[in-house]
N, C-alpha and C. Protein backbone atom coordinates (compact mmCIF):
# COMPACT_ATOMS: atom_id res chain seq x y z
N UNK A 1 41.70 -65.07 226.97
CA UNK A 1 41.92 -64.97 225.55
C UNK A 1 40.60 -65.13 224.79
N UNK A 2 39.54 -66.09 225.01
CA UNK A 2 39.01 -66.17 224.27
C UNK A 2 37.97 -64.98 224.64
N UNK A 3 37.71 -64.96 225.68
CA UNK A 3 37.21 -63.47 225.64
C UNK A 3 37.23 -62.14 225.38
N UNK A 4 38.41 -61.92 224.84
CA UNK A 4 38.94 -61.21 224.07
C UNK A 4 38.75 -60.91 222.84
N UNK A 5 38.56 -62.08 222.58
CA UNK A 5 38.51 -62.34 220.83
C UNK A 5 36.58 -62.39 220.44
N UNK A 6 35.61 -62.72 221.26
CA UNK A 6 34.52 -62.82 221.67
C UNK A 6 33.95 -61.11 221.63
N UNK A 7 34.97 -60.43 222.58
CA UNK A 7 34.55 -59.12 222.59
C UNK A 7 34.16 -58.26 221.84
N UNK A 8 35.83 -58.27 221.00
CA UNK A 8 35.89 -57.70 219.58
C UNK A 8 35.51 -58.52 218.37
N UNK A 9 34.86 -59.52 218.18
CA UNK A 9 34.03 -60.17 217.56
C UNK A 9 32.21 -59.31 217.47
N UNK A 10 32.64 -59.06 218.54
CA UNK A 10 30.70 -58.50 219.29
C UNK A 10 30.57 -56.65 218.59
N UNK A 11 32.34 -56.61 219.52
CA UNK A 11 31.69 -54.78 218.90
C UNK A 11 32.30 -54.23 217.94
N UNK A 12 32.65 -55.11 217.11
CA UNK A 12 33.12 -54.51 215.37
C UNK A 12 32.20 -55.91 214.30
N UNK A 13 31.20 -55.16 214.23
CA UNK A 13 30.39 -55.93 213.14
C UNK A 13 30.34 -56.38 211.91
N UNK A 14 30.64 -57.26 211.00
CA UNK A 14 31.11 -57.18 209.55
C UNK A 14 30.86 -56.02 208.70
N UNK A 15 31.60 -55.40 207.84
CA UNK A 15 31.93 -54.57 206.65
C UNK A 15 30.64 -55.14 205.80
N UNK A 16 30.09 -54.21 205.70
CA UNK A 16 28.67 -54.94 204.26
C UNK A 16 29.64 -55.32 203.77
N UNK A 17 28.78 -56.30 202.91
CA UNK A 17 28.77 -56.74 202.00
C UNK A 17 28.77 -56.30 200.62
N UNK A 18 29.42 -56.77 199.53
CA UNK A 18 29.78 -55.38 198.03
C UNK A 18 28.19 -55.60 197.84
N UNK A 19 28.26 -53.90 197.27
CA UNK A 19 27.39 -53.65 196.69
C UNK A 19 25.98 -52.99 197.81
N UNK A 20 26.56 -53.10 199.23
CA UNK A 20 25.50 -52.63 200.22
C UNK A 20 26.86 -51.56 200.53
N UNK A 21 26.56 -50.41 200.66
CA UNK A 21 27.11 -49.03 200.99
C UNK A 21 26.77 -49.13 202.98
N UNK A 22 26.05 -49.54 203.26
CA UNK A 22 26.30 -49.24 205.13
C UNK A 22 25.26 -50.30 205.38
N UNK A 23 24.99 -50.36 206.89
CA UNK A 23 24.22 -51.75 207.83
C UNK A 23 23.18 -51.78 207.17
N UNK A 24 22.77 -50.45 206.86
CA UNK A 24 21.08 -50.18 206.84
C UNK A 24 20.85 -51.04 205.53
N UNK A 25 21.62 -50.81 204.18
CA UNK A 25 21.63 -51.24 203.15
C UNK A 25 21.61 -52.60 203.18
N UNK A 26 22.44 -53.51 204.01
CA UNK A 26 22.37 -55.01 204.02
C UNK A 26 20.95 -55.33 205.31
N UNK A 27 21.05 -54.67 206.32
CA UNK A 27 19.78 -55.07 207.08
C UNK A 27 18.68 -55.20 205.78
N UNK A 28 18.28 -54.03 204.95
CA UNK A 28 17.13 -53.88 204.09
C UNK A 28 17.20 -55.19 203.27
N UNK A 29 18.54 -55.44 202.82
CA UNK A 29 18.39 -56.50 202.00
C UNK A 29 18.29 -58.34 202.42
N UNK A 30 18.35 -58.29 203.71
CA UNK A 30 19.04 -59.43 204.54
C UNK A 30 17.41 -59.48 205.42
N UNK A 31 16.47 -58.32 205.11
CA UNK A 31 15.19 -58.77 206.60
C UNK A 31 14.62 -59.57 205.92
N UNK A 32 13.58 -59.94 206.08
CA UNK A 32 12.35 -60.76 205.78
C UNK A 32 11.14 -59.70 205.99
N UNK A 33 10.46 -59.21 205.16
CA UNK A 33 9.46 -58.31 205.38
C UNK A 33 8.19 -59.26 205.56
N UNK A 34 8.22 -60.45 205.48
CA UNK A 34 7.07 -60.96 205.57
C UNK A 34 6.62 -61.03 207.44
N UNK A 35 7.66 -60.69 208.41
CA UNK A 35 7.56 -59.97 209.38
C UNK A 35 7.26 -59.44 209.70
N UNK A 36 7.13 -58.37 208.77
CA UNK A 36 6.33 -56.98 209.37
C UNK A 36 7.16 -55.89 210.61
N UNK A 37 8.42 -56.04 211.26
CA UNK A 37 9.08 -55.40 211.90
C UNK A 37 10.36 -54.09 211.33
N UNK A 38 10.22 -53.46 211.82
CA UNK A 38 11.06 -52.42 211.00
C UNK A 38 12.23 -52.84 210.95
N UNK A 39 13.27 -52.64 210.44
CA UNK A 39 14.94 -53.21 210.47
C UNK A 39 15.74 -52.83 211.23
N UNK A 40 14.96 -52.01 211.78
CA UNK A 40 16.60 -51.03 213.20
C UNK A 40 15.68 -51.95 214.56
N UNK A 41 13.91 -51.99 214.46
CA UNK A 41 14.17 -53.31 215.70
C UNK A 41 14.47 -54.60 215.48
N UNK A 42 14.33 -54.84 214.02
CA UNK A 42 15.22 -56.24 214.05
C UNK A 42 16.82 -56.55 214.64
N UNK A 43 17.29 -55.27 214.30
CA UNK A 43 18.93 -55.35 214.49
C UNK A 43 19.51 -54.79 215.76
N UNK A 44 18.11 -54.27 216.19
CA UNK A 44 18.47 -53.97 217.54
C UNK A 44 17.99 -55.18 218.90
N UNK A 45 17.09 -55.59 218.51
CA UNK A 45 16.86 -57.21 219.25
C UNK A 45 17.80 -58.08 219.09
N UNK A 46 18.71 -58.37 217.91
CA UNK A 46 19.37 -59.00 217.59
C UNK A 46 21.05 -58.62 218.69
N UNK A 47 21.15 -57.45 218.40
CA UNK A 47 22.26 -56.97 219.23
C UNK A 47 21.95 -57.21 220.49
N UNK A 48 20.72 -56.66 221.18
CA UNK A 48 20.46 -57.13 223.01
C UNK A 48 20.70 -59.11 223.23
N UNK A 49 20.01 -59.52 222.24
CA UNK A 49 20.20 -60.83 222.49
C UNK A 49 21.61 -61.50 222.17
N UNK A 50 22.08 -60.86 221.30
CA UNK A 50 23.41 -60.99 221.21
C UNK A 50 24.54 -60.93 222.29
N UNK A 51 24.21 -59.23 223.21
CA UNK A 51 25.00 -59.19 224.22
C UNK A 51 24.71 -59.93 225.61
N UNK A 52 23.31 -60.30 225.79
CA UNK A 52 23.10 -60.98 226.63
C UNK A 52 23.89 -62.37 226.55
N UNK A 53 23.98 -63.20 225.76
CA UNK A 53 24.21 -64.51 225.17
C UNK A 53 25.36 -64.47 225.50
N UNK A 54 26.16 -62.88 225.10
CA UNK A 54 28.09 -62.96 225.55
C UNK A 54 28.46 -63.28 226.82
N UNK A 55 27.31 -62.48 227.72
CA UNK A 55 27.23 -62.38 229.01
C UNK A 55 27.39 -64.12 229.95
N UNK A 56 26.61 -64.74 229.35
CA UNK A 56 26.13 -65.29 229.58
C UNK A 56 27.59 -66.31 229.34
N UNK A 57 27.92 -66.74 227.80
CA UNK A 57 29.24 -67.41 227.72
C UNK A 57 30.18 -67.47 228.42
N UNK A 58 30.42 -65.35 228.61
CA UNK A 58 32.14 -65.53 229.39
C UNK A 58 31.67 -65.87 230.96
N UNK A 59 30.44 -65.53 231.86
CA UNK A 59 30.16 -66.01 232.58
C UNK A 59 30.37 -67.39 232.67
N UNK A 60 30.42 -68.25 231.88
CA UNK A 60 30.96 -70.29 231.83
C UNK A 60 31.72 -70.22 231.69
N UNK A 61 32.80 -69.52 230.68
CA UNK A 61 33.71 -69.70 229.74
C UNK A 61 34.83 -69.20 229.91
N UNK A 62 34.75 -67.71 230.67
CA UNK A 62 35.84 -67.20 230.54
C UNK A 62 36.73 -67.58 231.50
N UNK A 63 38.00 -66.71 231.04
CA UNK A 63 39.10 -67.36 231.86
C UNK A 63 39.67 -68.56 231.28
N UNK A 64 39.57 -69.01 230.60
CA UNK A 64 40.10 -70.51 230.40
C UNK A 64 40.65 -70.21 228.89
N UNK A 65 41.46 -70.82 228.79
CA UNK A 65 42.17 -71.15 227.28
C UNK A 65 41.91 -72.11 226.13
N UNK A 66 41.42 -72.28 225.20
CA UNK A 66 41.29 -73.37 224.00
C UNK A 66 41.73 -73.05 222.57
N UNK A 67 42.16 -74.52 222.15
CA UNK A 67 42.89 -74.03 221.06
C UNK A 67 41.68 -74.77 219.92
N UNK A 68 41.43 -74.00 219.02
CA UNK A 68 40.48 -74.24 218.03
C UNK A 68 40.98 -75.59 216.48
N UNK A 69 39.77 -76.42 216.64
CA UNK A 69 40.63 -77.91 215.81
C UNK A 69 39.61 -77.74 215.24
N UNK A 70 38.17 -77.62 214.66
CA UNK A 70 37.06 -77.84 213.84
C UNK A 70 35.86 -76.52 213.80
N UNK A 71 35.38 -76.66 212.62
CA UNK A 71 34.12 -75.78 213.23
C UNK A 71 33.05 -76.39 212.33
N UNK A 72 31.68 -76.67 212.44
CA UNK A 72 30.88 -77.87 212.11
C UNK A 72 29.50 -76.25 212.25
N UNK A 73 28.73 -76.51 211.01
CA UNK A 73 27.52 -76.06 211.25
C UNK A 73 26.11 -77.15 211.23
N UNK A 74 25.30 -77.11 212.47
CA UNK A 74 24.17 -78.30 212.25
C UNK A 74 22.80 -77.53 211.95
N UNK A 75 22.47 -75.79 211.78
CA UNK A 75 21.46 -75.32 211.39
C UNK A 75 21.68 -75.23 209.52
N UNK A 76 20.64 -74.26 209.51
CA UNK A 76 20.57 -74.23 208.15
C UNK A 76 21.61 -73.11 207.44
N UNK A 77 21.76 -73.30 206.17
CA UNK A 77 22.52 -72.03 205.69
C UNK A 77 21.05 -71.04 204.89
N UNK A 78 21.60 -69.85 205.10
CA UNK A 78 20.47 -68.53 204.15
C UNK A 78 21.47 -68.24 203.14
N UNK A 79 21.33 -68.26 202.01
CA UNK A 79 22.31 -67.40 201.10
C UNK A 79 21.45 -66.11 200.47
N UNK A 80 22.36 -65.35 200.86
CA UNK A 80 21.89 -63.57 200.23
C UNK A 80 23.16 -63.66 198.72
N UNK A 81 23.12 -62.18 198.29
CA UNK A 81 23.49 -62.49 196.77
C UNK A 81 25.16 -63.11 196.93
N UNK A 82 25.61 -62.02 198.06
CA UNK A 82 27.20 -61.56 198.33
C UNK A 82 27.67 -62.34 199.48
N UNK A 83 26.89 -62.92 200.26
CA UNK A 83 27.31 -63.22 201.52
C UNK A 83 26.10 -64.63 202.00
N UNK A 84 26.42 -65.48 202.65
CA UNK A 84 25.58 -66.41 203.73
C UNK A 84 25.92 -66.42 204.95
N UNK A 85 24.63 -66.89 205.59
CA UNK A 85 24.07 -66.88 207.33
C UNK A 85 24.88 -68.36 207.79
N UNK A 86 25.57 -68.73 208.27
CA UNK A 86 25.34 -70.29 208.71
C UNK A 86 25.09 -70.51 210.14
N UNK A 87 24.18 -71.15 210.36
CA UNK A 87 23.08 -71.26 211.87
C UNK A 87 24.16 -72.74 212.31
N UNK A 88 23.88 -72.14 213.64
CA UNK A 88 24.00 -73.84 214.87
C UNK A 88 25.55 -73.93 214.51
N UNK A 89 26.38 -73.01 214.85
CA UNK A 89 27.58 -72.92 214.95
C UNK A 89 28.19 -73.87 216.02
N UNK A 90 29.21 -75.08 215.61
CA UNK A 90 29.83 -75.88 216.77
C UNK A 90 31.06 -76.11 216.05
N UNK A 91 31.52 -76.15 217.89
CA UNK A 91 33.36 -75.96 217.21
C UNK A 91 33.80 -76.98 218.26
N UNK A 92 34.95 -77.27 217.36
CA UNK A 92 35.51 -78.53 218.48
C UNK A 92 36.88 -78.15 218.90
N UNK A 93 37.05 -77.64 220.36
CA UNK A 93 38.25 -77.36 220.90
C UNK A 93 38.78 -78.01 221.52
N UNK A 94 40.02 -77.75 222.26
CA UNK A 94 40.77 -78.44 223.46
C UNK A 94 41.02 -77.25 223.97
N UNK A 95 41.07 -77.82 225.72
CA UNK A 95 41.09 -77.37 226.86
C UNK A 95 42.35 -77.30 227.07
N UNK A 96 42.95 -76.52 228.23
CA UNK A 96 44.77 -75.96 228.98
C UNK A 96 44.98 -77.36 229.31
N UNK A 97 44.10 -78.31 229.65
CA UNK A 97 44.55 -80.51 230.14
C UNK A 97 44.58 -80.73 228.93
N UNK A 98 43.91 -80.33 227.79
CA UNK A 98 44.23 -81.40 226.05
C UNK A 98 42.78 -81.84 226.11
N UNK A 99 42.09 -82.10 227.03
CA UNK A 99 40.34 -82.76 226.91
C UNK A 99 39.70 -81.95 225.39
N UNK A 100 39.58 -82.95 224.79
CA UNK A 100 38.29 -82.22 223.77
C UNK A 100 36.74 -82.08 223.65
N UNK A 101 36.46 -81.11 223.23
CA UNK A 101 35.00 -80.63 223.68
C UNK A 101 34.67 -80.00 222.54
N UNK A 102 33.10 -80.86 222.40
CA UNK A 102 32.56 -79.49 221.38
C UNK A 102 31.58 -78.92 221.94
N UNK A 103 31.75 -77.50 221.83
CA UNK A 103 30.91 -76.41 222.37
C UNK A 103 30.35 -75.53 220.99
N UNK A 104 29.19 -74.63 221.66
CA UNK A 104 28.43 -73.59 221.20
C UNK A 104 28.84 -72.86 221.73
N UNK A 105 29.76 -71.68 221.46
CA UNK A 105 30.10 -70.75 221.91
C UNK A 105 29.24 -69.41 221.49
N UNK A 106 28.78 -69.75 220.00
CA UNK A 106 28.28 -68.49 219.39
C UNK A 106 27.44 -69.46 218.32
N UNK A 107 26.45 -68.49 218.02
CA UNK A 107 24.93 -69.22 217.20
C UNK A 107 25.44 -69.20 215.83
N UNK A 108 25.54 -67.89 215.09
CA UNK A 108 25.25 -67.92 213.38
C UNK A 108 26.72 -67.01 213.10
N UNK A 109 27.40 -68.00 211.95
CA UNK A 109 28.41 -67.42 211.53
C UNK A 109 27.78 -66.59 210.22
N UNK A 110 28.79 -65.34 209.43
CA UNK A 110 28.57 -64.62 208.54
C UNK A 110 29.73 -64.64 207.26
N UNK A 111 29.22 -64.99 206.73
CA UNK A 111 30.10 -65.99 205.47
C UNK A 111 30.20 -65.01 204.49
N UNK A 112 31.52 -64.54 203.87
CA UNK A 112 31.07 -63.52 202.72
C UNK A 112 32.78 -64.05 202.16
N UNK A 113 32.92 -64.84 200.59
CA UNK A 113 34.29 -65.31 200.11
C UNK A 113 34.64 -66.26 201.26
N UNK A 114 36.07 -66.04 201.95
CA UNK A 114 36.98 -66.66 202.52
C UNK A 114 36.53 -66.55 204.06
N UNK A 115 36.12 -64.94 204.15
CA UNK A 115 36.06 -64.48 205.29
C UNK A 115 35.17 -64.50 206.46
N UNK A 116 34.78 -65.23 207.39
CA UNK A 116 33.75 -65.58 208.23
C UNK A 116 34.15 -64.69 209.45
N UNK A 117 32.92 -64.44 210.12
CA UNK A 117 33.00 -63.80 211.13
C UNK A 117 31.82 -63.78 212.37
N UNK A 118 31.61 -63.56 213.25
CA UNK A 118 30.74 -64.11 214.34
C UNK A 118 29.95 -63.12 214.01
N UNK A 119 28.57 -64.07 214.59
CA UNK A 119 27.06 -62.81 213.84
C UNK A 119 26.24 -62.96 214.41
N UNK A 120 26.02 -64.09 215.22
CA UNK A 120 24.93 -63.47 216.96
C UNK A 120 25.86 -64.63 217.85
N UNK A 121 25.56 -64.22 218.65
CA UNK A 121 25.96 -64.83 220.09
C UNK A 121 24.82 -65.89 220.71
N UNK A 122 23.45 -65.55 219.98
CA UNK A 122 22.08 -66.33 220.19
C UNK A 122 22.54 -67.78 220.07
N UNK A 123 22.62 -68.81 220.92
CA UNK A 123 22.47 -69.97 220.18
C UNK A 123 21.53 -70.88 220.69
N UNK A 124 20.06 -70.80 221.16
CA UNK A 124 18.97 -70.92 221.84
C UNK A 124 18.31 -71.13 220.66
């Protein structure tokens, strides 16, 4: 299950944000040019490290069942006009025995109103 939800978390990416018409439009508005990297390799490093990181989770993780009780951010927040970043994503679940655990499953949530959604898998 939770890999499931992990999956399609990974390969349907948030809806810009109002007022950004497609990726390219919120990448442009969301880089840091003081970088100096173009925005399709920003977002494309971001995606490899992303899928590696999944790899890497359901490799520990999968298979197993948890039911979700908290979610706690300990990085920083970025706020853009329409939407925020929140870093150091930790969630506190229970296990198929009831044991509770808080894990890093996934790095930076994507905050836009009500609606949050998973936004790298990086949590290194």
């Amino acid at each position: 299950m939770l890999g499931s939800l992990l999956l399609a978390a990974c390969g349907h990416p948030p809806p810009p944000p109002d007022g950004h018409t497609s990726s390219e439009t919120l990448a442009r508005a969301s880089s840091r040019p003081e970088r100096g990297v173009p925005v399709s390799y920003a977002w494309d490093d971001l995606h490899q490290k992303s899928t590696n990181a999944l790899r890497r989770l359901l490799e520990r993780w999968g298979g197993r069942t948890f039911t979700l009780g908290a979610v706690a951010y300990d990085g920083e927040t970025t706020v853009y006009d329409s939407f925020r970043v929140r870093r150091a994503t930790r969630l506190t679940v229970r296990d198929e025995t009831g044991q509770e655990l808080e894990v890093h499953f996934y790095g930076s949530t994507f905050v836009q109103g009500d609606q949050h959604r998973v936004f790298s898998y990086v949590v290194d």
